[in-house]
Protein backbone atom coordinates (compact mmCIF):
# COMPACT_ATOMS: atom_id res chain seq x y z
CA UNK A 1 0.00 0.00 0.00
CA UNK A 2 2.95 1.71 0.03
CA UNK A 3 4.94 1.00 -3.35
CA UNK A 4 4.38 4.81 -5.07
CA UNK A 5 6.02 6.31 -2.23
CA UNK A 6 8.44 3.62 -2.02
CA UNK A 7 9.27 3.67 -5.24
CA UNK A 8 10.02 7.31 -5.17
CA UNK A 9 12.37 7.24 -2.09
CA UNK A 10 14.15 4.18 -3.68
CA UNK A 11 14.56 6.36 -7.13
CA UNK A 12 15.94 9.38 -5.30
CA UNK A 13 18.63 7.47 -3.30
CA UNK A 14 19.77 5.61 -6.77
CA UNK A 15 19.84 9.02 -8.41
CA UNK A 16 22.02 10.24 -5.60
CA UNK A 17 24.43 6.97 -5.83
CA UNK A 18 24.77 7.76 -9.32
CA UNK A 19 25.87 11.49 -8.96
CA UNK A 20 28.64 10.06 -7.38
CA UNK A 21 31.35 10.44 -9.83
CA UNK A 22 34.26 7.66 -9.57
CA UNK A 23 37.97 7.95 -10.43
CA UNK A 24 39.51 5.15 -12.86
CA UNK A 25 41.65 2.94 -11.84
CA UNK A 26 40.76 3.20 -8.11
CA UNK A 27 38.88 0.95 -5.74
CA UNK A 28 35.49 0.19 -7.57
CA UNK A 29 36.00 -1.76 -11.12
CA UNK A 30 34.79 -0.95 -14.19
CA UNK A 31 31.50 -2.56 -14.88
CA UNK A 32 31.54 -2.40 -18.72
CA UNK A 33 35.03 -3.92 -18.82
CA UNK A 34 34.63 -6.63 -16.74
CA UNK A 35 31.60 -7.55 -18.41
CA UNK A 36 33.42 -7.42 -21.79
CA UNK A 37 36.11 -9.75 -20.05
CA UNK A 38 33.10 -11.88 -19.14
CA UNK A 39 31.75 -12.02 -22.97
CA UNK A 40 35.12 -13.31 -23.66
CA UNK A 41 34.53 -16.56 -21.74
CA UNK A 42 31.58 -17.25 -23.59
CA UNK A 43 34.01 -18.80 -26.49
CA UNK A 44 32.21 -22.55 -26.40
CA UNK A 45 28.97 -20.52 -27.30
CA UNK A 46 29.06 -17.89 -29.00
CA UNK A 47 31.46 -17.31 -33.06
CA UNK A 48 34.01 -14.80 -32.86
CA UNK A 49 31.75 -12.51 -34.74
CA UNK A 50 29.02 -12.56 -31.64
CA UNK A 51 30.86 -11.98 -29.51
CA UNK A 52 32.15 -8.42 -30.97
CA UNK A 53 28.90 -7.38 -31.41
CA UNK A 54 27.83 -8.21 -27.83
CA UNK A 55 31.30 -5.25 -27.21
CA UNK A 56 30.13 -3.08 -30.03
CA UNK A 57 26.30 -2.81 -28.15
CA UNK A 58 28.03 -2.21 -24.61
CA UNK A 59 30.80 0.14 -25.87
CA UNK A 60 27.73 2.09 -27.91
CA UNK A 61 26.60 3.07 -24.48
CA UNK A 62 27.85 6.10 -23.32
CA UNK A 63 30.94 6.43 -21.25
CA UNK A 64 30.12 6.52 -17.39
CA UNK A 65 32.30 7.21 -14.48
CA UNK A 66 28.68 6.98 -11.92
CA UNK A 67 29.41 4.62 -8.61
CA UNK A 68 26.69 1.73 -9.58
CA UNK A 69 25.24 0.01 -6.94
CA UNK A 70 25.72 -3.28 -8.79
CA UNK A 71 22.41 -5.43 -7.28
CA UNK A 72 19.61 -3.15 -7.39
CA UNK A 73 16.49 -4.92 -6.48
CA UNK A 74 13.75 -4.45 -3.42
CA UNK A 75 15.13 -6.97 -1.32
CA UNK A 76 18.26 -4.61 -0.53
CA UNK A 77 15.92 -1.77 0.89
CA UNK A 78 15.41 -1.51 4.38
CA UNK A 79 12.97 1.00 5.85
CA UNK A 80 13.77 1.59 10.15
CA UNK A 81 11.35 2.15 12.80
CA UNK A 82 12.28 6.18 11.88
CA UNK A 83 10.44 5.19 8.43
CA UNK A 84 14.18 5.96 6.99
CA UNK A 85 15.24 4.09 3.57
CA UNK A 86 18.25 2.28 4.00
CA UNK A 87 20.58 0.29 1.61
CA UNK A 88 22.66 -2.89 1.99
CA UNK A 89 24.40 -5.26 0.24
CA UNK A 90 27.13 -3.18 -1.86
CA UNK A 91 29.70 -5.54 -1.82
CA UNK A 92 29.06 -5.49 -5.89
CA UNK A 93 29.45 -1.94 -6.02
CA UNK A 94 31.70 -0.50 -9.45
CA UNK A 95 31.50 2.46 -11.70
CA UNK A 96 30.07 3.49 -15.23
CA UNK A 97 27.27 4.67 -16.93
CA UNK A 98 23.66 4.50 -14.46
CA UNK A 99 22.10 2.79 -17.34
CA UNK A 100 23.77 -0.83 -16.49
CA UNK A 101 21.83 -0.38 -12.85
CA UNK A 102 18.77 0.79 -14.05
CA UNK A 103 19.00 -2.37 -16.77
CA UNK A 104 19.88 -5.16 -14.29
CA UNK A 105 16.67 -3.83 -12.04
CA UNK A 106 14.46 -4.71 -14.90
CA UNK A 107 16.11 -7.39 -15.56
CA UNK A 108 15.29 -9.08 -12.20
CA UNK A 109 11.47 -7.67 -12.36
CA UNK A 110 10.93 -9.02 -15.56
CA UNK A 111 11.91 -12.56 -14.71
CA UNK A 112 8.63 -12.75 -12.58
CA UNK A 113 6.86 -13.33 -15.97
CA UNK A 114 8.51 -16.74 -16.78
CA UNK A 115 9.20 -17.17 -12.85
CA UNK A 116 6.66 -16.16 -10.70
CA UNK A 117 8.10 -17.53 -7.54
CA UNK A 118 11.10 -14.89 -7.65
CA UNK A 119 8.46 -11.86 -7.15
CA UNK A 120 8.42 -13.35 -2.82
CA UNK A 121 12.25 -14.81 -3.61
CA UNK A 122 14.17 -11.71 -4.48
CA UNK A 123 11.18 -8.79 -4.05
CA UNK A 124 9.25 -10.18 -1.15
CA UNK A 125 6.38 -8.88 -2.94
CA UNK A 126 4.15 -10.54 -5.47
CA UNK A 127 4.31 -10.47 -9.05
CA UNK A 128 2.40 -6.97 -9.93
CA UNK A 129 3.68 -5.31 -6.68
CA UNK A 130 7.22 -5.86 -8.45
CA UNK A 131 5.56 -4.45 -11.63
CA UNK A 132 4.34 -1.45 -10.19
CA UNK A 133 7.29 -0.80 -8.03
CA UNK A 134 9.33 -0.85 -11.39
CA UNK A 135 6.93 1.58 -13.27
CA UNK A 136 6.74 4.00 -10.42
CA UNK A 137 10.36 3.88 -9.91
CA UNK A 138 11.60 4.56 -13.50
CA UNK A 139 8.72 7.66 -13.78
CA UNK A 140 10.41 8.95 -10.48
CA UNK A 141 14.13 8.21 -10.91
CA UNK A 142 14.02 9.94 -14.66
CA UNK A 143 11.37 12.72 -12.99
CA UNK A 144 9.14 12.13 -16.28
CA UNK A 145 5.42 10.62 -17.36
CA UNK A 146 6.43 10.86 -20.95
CA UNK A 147 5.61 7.03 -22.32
CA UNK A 148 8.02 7.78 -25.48
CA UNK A 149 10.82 8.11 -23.28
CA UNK A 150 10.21 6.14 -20.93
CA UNK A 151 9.23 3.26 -23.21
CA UNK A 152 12.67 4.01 -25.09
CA UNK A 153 14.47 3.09 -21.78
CA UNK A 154 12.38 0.02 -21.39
CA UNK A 155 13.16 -1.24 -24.77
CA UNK A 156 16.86 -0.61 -23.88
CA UNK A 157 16.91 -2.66 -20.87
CA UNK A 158 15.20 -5.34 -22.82
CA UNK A 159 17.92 -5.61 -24.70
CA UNK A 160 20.48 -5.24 -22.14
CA UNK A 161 18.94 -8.23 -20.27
CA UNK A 162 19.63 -10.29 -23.71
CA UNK A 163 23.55 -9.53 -22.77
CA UNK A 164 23.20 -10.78 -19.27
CA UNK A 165 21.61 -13.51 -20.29
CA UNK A 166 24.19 -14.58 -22.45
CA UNK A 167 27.00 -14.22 -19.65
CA UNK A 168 23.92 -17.32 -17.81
CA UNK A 169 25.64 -19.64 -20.13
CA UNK A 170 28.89 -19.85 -17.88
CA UNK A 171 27.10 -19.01 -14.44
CA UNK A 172 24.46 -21.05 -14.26
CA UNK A 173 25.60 -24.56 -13.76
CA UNK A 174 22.44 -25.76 -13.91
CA UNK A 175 21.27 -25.49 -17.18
CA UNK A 176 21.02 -28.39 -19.31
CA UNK A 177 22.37 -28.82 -22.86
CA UNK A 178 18.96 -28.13 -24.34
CA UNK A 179 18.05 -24.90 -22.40
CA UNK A 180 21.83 -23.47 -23.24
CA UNK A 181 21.28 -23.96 -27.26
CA UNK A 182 18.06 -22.19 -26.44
CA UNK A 183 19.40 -19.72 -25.10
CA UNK A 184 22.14 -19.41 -27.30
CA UNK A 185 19.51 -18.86 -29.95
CA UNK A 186 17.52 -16.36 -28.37
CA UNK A 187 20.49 -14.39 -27.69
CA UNK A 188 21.41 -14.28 -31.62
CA UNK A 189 17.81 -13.44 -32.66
CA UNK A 190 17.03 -10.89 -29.95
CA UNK A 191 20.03 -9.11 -29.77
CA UNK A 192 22.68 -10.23 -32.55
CA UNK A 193 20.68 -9.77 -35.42
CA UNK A 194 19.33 -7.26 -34.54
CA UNK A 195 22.90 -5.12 -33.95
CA UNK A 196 22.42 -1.59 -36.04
CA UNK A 197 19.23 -1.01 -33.96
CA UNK A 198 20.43 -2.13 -30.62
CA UNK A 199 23.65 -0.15 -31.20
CA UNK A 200 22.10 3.26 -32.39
CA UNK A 201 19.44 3.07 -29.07
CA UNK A 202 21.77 2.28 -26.90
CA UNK A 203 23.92 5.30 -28.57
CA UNK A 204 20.94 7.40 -27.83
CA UNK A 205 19.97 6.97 -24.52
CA UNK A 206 19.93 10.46 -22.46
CA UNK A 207 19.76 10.53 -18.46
CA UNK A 208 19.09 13.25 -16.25
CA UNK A 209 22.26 15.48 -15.28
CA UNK A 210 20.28 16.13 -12.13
């Protein structure tokens, strides 16, 4: 009964970790590059060829130097008895562009879809609480209603969760033989064919300065 207001707290504080501006080589890591250095592991799946594209997306986004909180989710909110917002678990904390935390939130609210169960697992909410959590949250962090924009951010997180769900295929054990072709294959249709577009959104993308 509480999600709008919520949602808006939990916006602001992000905003306020990302106005945090972080010095290279110092001690948070650089998000894009170790993610590139995790595309490179993906050599038993993925040609050559797929995985440079996979680069050419992430290096299309704008250069960042924002401390990211790295796990963004509900389940890393606390509120206190003073009705204060507080947040834990940064031990995945690095720096780049606020785009690769606002694209691993929706990541991890749109798996509810295919995996109901993780609404209560990683949200402790159920599955349209985490929906409207997310659509509050992204109105409030970017401090607009407009559904152009705001659907161009959605539609670049879609295809930013295609990337993390390529980097699965080495860190989920579990998945059989069958569900890694699968996923193999929706990677390259949702995301590798589709490169030109993919690269010139993710070229695109504007965030607040403040």
């Amino acid at each position: 009964d509480r999600i709008e207001s919520f949602a808006s707290r939990f916006a602001d504080i992000l905003r306020m970790i990302h106005h945090v501006k972080v010095k290279p080589n110092g001690a948070f890591p650089d998000c894009k590059a170790t993610f590139k250095a995790n595309l490179d592991t993906l050599g038993a799946f993925f040609s050559k060829y797929d995985i440079k594209v996979m680069k050419d997306i992430l290096d299309a986004l704008p250069s960042g130097s924002s401390l990211l909180h790295g796990d963004w989710h509900a389940q890393n909110a606390m509120i206190n008895e003073q009705d204060e917002l507080k947040i834990i678990d940064t031990d995945d904390s690095t720096f780049s562009h606020p785009f690769l935390d606002i694209g691993s939130f929706q990541m991890v609210v749109y798996t509810v879809d295919t995996h109901p169960e993780n609404a209560m697992l990683i949200h402790k909410m159920d599955p349209e609480e985490v929906k409207k959590l997310w659509t509050c949250f992204l109105s409030a962090y970017f401090h607009t209603d407009s559904k152009e924009y705001l659907d161009n951010i959605q539609q670049a997180c879609y295809y930013f969760g295609q990337l993390r769900m390529a980097q699965m295929l080495n860190n989920n054990v579990s998945l059989k033989p069958f569900e890694q072709k699968l996923l193999v294959w929706l990677v390259r249709f949702n995301l590798i064919f589709k490169k030109k577009k993919v690269i010139k959104l993710f070229s695109s993308l504007k965030f607040p300065k403040n």
